[in-house]
Protein backbone atom coordinates (compact mmCIF):
# COMPACT_ATOMS: atom_id res chain seq x y z
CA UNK A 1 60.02 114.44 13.45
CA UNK A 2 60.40 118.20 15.16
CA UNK A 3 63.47 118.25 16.95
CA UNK A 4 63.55 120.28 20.22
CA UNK A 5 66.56 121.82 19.09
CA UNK A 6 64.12 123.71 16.66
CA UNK A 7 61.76 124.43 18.77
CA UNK A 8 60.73 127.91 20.21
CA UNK A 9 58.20 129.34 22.36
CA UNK A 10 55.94 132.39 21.48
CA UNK A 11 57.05 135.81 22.24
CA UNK A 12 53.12 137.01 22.75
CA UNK A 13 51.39 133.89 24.26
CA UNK A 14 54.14 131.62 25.47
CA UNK A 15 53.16 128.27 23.95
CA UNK A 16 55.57 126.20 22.10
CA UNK A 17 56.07 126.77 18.36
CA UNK A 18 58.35 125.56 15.51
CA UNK A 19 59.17 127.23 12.62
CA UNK A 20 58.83 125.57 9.27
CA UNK A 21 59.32 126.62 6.07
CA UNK A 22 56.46 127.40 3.48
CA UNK A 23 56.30 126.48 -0.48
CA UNK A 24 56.48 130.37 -0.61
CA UNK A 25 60.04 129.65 1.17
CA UNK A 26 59.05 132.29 3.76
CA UNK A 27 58.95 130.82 7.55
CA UNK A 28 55.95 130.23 9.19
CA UNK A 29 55.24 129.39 13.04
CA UNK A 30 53.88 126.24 13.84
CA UNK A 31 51.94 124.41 16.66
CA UNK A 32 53.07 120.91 17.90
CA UNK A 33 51.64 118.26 15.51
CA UNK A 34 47.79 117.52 16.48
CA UNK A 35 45.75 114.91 14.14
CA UNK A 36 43.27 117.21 13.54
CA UNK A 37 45.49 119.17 11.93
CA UNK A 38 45.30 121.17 8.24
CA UNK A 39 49.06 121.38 7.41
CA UNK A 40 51.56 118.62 6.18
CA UNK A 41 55.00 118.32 7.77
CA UNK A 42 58.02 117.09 6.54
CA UNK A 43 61.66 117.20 6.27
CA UNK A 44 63.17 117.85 3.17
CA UNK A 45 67.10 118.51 2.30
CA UNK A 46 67.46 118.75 6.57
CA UNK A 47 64.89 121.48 6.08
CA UNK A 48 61.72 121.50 7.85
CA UNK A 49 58.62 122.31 5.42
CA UNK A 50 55.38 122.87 5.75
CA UNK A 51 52.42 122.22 2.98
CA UNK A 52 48.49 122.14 2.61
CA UNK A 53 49.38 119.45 -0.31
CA UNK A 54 50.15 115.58 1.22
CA UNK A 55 51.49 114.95 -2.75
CA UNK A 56 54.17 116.78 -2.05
CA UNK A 57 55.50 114.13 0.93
CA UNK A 58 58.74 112.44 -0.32
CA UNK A 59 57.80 109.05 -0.59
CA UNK A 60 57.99 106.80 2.66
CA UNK A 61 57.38 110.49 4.46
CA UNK A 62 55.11 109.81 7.69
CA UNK A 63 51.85 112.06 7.47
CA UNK A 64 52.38 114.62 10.31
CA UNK A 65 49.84 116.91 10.55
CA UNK A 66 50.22 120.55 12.02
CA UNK A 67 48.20 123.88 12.64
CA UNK A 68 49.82 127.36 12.08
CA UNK A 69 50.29 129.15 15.18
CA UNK A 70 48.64 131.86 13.59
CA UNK A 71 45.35 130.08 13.35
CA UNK A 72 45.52 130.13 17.17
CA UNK A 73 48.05 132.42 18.75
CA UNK A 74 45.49 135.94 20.53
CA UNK A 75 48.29 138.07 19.64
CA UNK A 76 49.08 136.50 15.97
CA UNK A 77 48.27 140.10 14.22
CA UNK A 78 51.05 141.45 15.76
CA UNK A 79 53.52 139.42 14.39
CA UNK A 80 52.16 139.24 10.84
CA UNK A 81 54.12 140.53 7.90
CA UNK A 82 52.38 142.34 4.99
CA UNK A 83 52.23 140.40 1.90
């Protein structure tokens, strides 16, 4: 499902990333997709999304779970944007 083409590596910590896009439409950096993780992916309209809600799959979807990199990334607070 994550093509390579959109993938990125961290400015701060150098691990891979992906950036997906939020129901807030704002984007939001992603880790590789881990089963243990607390974020649905999925494509939708060519777009890459991200969700904490697995109703809001398309239908057929496969359930690809994800973790933001900001759950994990040392340096995350510097590349936070106020609210």
């Amino acid at each position: 499902m994550v093509n390579r083409a959109m993938s990125d590596t961290c400015r701060s910590c150098n691990q891979p990333i992906t950036f997906a896009i939020t129901g807030e439409n704002r984007r939001m950096p992603i880790n590789p997709p881990t089963p243990d993780g607390n974020l649905y992916l999925y494509r939708k309209d060519g777009t890459l999304r991200v969700s904490t809600d697995s109703a809001v799959l398309p239908p057929g979807t496969d359930l690809v779970t994800v973790t933001s990199h900001f759950a994990t990334c040392p340096n995350a607070d510097k590349h936070r944007r106020p609210r």
